[in-house]
C-alpha atoms as a PDB file:
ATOM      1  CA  UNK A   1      -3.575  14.378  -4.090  1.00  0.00           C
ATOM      2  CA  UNK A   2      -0.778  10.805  -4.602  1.00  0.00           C
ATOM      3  CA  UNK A   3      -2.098   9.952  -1.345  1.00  0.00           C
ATOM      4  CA  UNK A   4      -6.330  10.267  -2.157  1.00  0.00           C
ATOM      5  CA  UNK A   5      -5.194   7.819  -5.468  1.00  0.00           C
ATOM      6  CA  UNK A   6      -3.479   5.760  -3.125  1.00  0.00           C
ATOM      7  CA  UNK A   7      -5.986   5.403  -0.585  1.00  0.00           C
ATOM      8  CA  UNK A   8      -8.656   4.684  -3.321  1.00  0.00           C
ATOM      9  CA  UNK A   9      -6.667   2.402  -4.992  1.00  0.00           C
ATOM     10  CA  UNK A  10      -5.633   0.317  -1.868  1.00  0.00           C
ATOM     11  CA  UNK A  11      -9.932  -0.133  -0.299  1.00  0.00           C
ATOM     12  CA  UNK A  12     -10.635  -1.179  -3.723  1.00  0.00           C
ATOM     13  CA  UNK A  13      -7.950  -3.465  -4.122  1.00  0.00           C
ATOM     14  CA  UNK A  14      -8.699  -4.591  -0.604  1.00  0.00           C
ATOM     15  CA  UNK A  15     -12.412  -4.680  -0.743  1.00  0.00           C
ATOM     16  CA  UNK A  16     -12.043  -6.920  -4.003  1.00  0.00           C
ATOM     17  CA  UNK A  17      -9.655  -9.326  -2.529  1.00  0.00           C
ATOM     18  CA  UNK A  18     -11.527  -9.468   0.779  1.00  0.00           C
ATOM     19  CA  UNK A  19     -14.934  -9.904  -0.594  1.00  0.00           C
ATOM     20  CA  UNK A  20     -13.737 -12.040  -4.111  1.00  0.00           C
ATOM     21  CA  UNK A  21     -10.673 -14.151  -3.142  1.00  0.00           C
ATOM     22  CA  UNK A  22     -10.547 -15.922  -6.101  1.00  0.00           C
ATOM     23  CA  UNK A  23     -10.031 -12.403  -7.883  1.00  0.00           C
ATOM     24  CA  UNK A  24      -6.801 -12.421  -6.066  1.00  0.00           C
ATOM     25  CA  UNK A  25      -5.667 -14.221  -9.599  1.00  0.00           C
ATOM     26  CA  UNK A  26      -5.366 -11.130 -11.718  1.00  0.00           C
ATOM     27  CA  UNK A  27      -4.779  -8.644  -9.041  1.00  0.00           C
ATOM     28  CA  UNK A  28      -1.870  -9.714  -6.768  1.00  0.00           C
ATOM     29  CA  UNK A  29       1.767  -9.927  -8.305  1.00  0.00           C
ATOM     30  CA  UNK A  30       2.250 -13.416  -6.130  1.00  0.00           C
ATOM     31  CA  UNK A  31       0.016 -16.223  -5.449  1.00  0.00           C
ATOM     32  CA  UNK A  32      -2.711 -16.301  -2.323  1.00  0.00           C
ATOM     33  CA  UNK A  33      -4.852 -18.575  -0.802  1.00  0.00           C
ATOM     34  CA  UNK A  34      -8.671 -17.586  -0.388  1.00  0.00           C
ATOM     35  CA  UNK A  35      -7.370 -16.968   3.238  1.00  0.00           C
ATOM     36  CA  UNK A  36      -4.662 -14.981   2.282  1.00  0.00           C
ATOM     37  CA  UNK A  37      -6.331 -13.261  -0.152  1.00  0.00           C
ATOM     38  CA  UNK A  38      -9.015 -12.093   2.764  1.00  0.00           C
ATOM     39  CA  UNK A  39      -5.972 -10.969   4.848  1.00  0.00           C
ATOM     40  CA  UNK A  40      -3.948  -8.871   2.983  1.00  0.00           C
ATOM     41  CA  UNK A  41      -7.983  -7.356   1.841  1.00  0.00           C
ATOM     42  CA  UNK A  42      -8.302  -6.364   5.004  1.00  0.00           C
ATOM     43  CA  UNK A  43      -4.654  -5.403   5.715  1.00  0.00           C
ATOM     44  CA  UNK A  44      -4.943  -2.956   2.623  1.00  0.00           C
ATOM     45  CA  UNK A  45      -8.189  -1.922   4.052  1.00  0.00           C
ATOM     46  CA  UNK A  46      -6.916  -0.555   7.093  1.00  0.00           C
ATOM     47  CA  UNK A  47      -3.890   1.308   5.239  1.00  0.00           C
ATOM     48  CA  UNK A  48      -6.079   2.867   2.778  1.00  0.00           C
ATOM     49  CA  UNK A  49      -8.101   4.445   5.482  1.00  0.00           C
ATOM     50  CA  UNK A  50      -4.956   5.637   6.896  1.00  0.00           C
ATOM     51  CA  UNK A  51      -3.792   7.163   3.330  1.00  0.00           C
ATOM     52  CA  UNK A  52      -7.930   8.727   3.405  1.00  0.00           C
ATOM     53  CA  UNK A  53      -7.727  10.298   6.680  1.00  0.00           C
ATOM     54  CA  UNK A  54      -4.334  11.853   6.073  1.00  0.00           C
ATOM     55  CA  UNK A  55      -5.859  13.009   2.710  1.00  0.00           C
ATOM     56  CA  UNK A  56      -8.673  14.412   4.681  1.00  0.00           C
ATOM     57  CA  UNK A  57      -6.450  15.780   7.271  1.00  0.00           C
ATOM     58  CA  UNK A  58      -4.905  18.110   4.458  1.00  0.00           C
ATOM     59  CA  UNK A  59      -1.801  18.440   7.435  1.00  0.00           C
ATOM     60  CA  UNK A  60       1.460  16.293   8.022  1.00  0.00           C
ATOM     61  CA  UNK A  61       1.972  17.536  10.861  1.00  0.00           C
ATOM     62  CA  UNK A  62      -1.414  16.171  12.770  1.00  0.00           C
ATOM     63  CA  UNK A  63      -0.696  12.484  11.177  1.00  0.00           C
ATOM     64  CA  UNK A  64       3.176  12.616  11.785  1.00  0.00           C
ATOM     65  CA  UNK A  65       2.438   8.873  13.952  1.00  0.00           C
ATOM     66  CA  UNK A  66       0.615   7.610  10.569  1.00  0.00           C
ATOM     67  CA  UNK A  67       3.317   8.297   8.025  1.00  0.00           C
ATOM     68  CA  UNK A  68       6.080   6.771   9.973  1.00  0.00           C
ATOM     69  CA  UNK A  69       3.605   3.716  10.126  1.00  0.00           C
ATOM     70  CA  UNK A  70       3.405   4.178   6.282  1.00  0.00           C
ATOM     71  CA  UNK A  71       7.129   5.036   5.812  1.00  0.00           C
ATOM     72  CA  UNK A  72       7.528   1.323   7.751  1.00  0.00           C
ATOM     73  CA  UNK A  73       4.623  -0.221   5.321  1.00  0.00           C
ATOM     74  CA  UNK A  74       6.923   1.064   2.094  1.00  0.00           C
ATOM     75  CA  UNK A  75       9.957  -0.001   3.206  1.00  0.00           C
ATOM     76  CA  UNK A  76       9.304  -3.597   4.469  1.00  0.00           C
ATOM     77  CA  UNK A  77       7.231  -4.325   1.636  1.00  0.00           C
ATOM     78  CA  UNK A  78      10.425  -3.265  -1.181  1.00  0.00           C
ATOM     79  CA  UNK A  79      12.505  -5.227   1.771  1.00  0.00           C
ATOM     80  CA  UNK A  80      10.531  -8.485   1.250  1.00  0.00           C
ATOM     81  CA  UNK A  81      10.190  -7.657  -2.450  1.00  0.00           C
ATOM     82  CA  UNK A  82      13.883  -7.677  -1.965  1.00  0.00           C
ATOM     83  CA  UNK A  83      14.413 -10.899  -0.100  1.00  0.00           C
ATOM     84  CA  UNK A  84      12.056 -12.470  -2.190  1.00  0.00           C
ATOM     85  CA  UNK A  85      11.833 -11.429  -5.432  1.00  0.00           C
ATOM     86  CA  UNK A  86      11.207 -14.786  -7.045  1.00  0.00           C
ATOM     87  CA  UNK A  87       8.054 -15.004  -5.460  1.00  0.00           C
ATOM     88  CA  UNK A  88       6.395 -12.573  -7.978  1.00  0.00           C
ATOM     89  CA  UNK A  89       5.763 -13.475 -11.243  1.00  0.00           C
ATOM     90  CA  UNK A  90       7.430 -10.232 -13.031  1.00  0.00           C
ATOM     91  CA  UNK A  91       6.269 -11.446 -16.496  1.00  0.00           C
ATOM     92  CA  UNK A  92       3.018  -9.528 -15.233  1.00  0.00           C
ATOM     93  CA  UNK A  93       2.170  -6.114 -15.277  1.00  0.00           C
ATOM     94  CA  UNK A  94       0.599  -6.094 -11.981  1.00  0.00           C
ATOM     95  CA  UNK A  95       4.423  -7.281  -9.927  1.00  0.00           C
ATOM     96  CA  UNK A  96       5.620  -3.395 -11.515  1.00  0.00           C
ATOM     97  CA  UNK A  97       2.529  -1.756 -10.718  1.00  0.00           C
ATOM     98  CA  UNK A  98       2.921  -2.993  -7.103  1.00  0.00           C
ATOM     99  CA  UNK A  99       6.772  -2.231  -7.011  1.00  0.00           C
ATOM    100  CA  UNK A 100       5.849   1.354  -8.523  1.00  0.00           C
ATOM    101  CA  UNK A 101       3.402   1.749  -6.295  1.00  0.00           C
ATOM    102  CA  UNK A 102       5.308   0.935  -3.032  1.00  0.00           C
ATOM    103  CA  UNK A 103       7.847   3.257  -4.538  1.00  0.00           C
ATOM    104  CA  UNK A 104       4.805   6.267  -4.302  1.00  0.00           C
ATOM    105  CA  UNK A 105       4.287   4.806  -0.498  1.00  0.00           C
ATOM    106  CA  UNK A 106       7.810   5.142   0.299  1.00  0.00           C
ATOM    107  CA  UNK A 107       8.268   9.036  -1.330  1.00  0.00           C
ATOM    108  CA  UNK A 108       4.891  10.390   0.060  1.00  0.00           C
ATOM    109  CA  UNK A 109       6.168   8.751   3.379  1.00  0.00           C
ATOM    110  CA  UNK A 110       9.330  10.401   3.291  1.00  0.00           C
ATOM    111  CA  UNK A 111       7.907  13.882   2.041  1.00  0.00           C
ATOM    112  CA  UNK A 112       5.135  13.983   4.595  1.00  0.00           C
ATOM    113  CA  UNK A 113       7.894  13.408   7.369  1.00  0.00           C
ATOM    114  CA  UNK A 114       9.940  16.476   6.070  1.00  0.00           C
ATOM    115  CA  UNK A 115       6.760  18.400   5.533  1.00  0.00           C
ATOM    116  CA  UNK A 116       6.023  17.977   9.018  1.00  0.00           C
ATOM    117  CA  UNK A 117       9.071  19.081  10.736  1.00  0.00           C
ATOM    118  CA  UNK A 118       8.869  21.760   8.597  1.00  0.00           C
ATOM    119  CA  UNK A 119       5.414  23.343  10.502  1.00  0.00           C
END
């Protein structure tokens, strides 16, 4: 189920930053260019049909490739969150709802890898 909300969350945050740069404003906890704001669209595009598929799947096992691809996504995003944590403007809403959110990325990750050696 975290990983359908996920996967919806991420094409529509993709598909609005892709198609609407300028959106990119209100919606991304650091600041983009219009190009930037097209690439990370697209790049959150192709991970929320990843999180889709493996919701579709229904089976950790058959997307065991996938979630250490989305275990890698969680941690190196929290990593550079890390590293550069003045980057994001924290005074907004939107730089914890992306931290929270990676957080999700990073525990589904690590569940679906012990569900799957598991089966």
């Amino acid at each position: 189920m975290i990983l359908a909300v996920q996967s919806a969350f991420m094409l529509a945050i993709g598909v609005a930053l892709f198609t609407m740069p300028p959106i990119a404003q209100l919606l991304w906890p650091w600041k983009l260019t219009p190009l930037t704001s097209m690439t990370v669209g697209a790049w959150l595009i192709g991970v929320g049909v990843f999180a889709g598929h493996a919701t579709w799947e229904n089976d950790f096992s058959r997307i065991k490739a996938g979630l250490v691809s989305y275990l890698a996504f969680g941690l190196l995003q929290l990593v550079g969150l890390g590293r550069f944590p003045s980057s994001l403007q924290w005074s907004q809403l939107v730089a914890w709802a992306y931290l929270f959110f990676m957080v999700t990325v990073l525990a589904v990750s690590l569940y679906g890898l012990a569900s799957s050696k598991s089966h």
